[in-house]
C-alpha atoms as a PDB file:
ATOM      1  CA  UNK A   1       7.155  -1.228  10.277  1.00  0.00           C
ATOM      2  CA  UNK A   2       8.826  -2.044  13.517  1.00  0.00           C
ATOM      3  CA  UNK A   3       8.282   1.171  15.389  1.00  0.00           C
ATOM      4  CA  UNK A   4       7.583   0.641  19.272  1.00  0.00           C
ATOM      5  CA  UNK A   5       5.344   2.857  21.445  1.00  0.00           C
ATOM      6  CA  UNK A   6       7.609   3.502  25.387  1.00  0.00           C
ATOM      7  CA  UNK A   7       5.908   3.448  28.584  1.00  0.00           C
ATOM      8  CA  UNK A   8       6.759   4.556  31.805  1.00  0.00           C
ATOM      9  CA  UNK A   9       5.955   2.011  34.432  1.00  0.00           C
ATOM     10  CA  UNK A  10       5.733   3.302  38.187  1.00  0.00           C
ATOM     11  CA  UNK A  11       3.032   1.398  39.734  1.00  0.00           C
ATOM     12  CA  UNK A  12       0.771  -0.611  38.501  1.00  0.00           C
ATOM     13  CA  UNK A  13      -0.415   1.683  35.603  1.00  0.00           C
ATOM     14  CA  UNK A  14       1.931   2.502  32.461  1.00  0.00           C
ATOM     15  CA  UNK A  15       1.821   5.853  30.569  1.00  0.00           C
ATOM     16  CA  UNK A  16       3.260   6.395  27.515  1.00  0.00           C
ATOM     17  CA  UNK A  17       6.134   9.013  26.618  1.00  0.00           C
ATOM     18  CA  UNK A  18       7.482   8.492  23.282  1.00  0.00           C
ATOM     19  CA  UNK A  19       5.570   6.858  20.047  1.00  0.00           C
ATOM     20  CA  UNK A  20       7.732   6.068  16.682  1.00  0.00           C
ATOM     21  CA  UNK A  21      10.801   4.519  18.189  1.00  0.00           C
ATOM     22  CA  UNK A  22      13.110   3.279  16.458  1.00  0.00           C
ATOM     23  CA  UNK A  23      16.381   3.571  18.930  1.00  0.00           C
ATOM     24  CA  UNK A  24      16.470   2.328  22.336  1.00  0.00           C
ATOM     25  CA  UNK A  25      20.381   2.364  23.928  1.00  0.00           C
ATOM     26  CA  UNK A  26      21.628   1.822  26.912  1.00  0.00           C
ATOM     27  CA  UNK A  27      23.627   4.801  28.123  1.00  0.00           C
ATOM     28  CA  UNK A  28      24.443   3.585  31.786  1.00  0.00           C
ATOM     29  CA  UNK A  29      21.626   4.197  34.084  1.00  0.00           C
ATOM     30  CA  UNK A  30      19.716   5.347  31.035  1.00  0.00           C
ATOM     31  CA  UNK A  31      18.289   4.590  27.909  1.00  0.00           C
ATOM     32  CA  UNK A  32      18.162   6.721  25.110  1.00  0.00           C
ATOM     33  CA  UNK A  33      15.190   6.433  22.879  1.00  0.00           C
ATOM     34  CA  UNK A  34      14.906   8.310  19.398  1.00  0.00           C
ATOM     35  CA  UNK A  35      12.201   7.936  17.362  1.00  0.00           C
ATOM     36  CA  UNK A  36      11.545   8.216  13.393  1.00  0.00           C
ATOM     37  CA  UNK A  37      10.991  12.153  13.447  1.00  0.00           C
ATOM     38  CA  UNK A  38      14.967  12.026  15.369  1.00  0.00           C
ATOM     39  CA  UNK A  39      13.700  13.218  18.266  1.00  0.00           C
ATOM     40  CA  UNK A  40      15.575  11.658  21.258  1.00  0.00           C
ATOM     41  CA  UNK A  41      14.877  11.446  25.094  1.00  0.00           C
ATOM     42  CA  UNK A  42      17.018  10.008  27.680  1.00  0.00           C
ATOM     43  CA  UNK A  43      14.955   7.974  30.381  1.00  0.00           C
ATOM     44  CA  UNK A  44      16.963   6.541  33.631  1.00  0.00           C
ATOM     45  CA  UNK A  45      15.539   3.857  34.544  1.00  0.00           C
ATOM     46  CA  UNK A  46      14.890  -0.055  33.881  1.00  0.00           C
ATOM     47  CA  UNK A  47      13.584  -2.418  31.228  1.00  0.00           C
ATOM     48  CA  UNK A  48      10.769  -3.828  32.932  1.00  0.00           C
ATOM     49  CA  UNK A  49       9.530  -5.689  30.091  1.00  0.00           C
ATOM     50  CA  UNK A  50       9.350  -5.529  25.635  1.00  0.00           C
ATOM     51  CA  UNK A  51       6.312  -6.941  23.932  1.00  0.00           C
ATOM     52  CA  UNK A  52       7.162  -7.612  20.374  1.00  0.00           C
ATOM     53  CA  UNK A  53       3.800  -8.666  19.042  1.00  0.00           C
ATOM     54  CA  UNK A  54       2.260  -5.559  20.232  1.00  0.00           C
ATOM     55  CA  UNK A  55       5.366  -3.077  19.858  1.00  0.00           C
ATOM     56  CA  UNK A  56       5.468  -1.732  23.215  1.00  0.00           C
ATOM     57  CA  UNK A  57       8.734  -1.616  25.761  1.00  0.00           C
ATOM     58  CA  UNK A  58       8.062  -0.505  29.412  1.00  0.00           C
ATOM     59  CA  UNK A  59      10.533   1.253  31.356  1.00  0.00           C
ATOM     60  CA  UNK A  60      10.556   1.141  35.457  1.00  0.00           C
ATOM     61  CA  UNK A  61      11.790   4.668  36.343  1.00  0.00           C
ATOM     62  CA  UNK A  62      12.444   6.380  40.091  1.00  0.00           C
ATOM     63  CA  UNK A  63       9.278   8.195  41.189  1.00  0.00           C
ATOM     64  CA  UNK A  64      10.409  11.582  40.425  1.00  0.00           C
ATOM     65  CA  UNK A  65      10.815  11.777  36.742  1.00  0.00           C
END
């Protein structure tokens, strides 16, 4: 399967916000990310960095959200 696990990255620690996903597009200052159940969530913010062998993308995103 090539599923990917998103985390949020705002310091030095990264939590996780979506699991399954099989969708990430850009939508401006935003990515959308949808996983296998079709659930979707739009994240503004930056790819900080995607790690293939273990399935995980980080996202940088503004302190707020």
């Amino acid at each position: 399967m090539c599923e990917a696990k998103v985390y949020i990255v705002s310091d030095a620690s990264g939590r996780p916000i979506m699991e399954d996903v099989i969708l990430l597009q850009p939508e401006g200052d935003a990515f959308l990310l949808v996983n296998l159940l079709g659930e979707q969530k739009l994240v503004r913010g930056t790819l900080e960095k995607v790690d293939f062998l273990k399935h995980r993308v980080y996202l940088n995103v503004p302190a707020q959200q």
